[in-house]
Protein backbone atom coordinates (compact mmCIF):
# COMPACT_ATOMS: atom_id res chain seq x y z
CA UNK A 1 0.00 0.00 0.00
CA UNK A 2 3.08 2.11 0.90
CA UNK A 3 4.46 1.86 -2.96
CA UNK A 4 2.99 4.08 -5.07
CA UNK A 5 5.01 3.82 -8.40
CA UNK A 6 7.40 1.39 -9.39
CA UNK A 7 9.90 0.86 -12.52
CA UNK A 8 12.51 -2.17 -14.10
CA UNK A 9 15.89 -1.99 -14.49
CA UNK A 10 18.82 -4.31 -15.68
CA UNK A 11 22.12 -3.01 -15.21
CA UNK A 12 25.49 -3.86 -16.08
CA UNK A 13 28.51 -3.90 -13.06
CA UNK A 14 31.63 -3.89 -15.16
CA UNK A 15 34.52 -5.89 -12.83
CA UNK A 16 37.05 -3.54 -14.62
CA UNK A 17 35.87 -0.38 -12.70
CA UNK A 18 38.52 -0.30 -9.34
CA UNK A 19 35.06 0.46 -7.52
CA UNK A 20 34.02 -3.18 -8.62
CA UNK A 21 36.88 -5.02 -7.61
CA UNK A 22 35.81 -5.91 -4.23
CA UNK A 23 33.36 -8.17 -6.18
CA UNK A 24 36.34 -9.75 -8.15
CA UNK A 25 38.94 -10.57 -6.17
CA UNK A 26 40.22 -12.62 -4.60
CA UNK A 27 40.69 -14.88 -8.23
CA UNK A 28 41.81 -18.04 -5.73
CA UNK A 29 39.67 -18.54 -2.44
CA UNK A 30 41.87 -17.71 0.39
CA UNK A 31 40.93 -18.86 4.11
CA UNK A 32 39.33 -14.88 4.92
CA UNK A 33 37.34 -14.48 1.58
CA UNK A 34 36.26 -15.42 -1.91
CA UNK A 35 35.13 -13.76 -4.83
CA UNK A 36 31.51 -13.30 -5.52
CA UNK A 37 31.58 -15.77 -8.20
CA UNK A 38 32.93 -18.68 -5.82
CA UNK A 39 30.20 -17.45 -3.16
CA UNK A 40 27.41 -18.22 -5.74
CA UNK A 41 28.89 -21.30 -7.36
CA UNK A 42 29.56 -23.49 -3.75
CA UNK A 43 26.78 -22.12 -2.65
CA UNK A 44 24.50 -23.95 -5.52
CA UNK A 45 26.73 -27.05 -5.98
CA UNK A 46 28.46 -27.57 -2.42
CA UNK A 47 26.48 -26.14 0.05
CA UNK A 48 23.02 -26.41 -1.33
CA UNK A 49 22.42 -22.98 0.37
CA UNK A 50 21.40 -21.46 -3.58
CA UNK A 51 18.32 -23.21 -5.15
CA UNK A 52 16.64 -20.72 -7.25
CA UNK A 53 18.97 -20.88 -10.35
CA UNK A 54 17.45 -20.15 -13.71
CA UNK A 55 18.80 -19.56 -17.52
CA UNK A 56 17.06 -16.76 -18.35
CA UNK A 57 16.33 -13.62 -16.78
CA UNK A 58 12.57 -14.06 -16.19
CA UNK A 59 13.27 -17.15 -14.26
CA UNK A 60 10.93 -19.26 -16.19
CA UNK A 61 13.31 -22.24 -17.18
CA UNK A 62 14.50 -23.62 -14.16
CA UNK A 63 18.54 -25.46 -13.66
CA UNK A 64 19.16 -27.56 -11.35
CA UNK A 65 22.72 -27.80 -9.80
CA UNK A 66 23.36 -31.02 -12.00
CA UNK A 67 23.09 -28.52 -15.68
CA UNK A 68 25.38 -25.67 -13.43
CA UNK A 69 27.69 -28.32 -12.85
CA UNK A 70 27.98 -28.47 -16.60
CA UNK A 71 27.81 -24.86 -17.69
CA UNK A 72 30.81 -24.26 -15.28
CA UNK A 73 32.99 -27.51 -16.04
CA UNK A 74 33.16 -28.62 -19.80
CA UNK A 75 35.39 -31.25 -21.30
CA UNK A 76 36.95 -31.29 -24.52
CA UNK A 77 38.86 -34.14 -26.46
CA UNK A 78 42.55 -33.39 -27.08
CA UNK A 79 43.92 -35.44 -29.93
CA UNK A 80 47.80 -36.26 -29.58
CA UNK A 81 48.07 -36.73 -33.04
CA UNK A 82 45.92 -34.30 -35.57
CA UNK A 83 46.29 -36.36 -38.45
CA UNK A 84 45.10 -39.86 -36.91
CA UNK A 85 41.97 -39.90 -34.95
CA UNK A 86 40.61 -42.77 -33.59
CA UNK A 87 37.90 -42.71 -30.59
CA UNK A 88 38.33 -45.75 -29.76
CA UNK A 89 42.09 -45.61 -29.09
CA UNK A 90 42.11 -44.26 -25.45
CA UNK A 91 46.03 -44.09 -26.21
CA UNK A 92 45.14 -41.51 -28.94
CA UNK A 93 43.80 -38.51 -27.09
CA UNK A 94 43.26 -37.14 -23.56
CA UNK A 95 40.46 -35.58 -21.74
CA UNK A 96 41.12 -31.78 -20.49
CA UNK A 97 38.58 -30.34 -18.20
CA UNK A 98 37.54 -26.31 -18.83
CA UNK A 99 36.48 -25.17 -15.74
CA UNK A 100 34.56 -21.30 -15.52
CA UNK A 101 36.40 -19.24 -12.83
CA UNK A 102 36.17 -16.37 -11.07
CA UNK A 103 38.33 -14.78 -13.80
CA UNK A 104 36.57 -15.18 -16.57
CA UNK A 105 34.05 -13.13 -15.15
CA UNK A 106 33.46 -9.96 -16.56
CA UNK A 107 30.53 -8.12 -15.38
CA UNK A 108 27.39 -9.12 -13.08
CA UNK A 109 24.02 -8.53 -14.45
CA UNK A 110 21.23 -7.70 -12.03
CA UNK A 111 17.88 -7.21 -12.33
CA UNK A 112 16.01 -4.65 -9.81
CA UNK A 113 13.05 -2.80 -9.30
CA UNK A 114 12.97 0.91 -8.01
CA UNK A 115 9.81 2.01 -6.19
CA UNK A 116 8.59 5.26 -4.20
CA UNK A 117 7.78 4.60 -0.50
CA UNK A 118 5.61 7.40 0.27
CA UNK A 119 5.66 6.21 3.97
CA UNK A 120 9.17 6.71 4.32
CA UNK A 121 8.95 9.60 1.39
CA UNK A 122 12.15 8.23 -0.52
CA UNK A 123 12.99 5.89 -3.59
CA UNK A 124 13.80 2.38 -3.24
CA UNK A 125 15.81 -0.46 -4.55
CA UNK A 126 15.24 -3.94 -4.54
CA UNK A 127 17.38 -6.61 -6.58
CA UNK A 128 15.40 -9.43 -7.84
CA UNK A 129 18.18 -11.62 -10.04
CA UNK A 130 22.03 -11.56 -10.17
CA UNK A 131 23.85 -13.43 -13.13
CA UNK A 132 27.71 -13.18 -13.88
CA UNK A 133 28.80 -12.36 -17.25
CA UNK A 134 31.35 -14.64 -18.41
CA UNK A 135 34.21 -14.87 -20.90
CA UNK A 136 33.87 -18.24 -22.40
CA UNK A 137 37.64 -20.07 -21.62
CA UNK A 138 37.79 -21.43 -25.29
CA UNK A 139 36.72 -18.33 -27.10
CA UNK A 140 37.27 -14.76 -26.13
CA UNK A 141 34.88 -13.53 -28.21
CA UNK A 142 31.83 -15.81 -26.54
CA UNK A 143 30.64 -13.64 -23.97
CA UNK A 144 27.22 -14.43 -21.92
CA UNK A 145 25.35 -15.06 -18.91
CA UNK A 146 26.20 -17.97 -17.41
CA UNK A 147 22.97 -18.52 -15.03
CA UNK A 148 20.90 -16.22 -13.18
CA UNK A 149 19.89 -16.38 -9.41
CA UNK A 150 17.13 -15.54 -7.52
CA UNK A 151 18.46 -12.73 -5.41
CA UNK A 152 16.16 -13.07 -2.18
CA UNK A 153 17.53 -16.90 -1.71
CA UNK A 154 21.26 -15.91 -2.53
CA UNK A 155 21.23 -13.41 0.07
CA UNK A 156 22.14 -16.21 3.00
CA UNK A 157 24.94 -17.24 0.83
CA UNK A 158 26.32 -13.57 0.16
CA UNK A 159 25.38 -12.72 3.61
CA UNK A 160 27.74 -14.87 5.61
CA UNK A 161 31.26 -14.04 3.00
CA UNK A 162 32.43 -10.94 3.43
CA UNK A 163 34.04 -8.82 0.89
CA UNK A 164 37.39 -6.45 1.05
CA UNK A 165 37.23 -3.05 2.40
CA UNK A 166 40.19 -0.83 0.85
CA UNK A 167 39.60 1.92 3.05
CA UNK A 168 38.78 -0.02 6.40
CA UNK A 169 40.13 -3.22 7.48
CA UNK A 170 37.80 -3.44 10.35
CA UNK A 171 34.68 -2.15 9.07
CA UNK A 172 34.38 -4.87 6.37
CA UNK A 173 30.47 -5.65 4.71
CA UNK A 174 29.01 -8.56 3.46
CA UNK A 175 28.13 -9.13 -0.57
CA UNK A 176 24.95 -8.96 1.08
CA UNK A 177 25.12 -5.70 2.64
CA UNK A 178 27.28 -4.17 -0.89
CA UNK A 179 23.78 -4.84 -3.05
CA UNK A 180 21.36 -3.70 -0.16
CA UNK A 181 23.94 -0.36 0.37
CA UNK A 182 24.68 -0.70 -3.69
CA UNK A 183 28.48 0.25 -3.29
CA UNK A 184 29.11 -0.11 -7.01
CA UNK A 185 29.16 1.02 -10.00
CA UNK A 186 26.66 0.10 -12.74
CA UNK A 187 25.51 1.10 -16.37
CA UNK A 188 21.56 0.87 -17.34
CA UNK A 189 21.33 -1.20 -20.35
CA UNK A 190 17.49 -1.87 -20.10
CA UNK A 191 14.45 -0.07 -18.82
CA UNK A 192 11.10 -1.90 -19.19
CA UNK A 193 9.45 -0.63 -21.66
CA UNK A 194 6.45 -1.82 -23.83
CA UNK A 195 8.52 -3.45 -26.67
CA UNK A 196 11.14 -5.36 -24.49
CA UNK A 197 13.92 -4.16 -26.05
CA UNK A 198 17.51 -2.79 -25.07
CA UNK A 199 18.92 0.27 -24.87
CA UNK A 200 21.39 -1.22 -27.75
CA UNK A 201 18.71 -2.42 -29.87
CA UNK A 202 17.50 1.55 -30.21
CA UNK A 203 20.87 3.19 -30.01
CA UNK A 204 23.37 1.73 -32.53
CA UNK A 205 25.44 4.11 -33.39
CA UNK A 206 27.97 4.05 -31.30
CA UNK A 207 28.47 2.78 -27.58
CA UNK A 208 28.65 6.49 -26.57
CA UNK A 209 24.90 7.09 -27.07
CA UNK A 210 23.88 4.23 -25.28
CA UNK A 211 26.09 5.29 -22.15
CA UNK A 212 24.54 8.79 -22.31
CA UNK A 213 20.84 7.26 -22.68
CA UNK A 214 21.66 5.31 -19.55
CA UNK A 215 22.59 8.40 -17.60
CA UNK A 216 19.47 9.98 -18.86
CA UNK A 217 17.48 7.42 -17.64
CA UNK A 218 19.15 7.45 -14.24
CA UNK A 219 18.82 11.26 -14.27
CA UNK A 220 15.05 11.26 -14.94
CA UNK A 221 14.74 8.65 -11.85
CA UNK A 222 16.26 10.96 -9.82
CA UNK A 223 14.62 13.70 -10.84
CA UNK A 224 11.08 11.74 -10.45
CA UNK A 225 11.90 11.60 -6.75
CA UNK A 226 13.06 14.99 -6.44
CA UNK A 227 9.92 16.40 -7.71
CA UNK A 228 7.62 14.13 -5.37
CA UNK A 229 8.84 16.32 -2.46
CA UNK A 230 6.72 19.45 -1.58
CA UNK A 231 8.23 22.10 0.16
């Protein structure tokens, strides 16, 4: 009753930004932290704490951890000799896993909604889906979503890792507590909108023009809040 206009985004958090890096470091687990990518992937396939993992970003087809398992670790057959190939000669090639890490992860993709709580008289996020945007290991030039997550049942997950605080050792927040405070950076690169489509699919001449759409979007949400107050 308390939300009296609401809007979609999808933004991009590029892991290149030093402002993201908190989210992409450490590339090895260490014993104090992890990356956000290791956070989400034991928590679907070791822990079990991370059910709600979809391929798309309506989460209408469902994975289970058994197809994650297989979108993150591929194998591919590595012939010894190029000019004789024989499958059923185990002596003739080997097996070499590919295994998605945290650093082939480019970006995250979330998905969020922005309302207007006129009870509390300010504008509101909340983040609805989380997916990492990967670098495919065998070609650079594959890049995609590898699975999206619910982001109400990641938050247990991302709640109890913590993440590295440059400017305070002590005061340290949770992945969690990052996405609820958003301390990141991200780019707009959809708005709902009546046709579904991109900001790319309407703005292709040049990457600057989609950037500056993005800001102008973000500038006329702020600017929707700013004229709700009276004075």
């Amino acid at each position: 009753a308390d939300m009296m206009w609401s809007t979609r985004h999808w933004e991009r958090i590029d892991l290149r930004e030093k402002i993201n890096q908190h989210l992409y470091y450490p590339i090895k687990p260490i014993p104090d932290r992890k990356s956000l990518f290791d956070v989400l992937v034991d928590g679907i396939l070791d822990e079990g704490t991370i059910t709600e993992v979809f391929k798309d970003d309506r989460f209408e087809i469902y994975a289970p951890p058994e197809e994650i398992e297989q979108l993150v670790s591929t194998f591919d057959t590595v012939w010894l000799d190029p000019d004789f190939r024989d499958p059923n000669d185990p002596s003739t090639y080997t097996i070499d896993t590919i295994t998605i890490k945290a650093d082939n992860v480019l970006a995250y993709l979330i998905k969020s909604d922005w309302y207007y709580d006129k009870q509390r008289g300010e504008m509101k996020n909340r983040i609805i889906g989380i997916a990492p945007f990967v670098q495919d290991p065998k070609d650079k030039t594959n890049k995609y979503p590898l699975f999206w997550v619910w982001f109400p049942d990641a938050r247990y997950a991302m709640h109890t890792h913590q993440a590295y605080n440059r400017n305070n050792q002590i005061q340290r927040l949770t992945f969690d507590e990052i996405f609820h405070l958003r301390v990141f950076n991200s780019v707009i690169y959809k708005e709902d909108n009546v046709y579904d489509r991109a900001i790319a699919e309407y703005k292709r001449n040049d990457a600057l023009s989609q950037l500056l759409e993005a800001q102008m979007i973000r500038e006329r949400l702020r600017n929707f809040e700013h004229d709700l107050w009276e004075f």
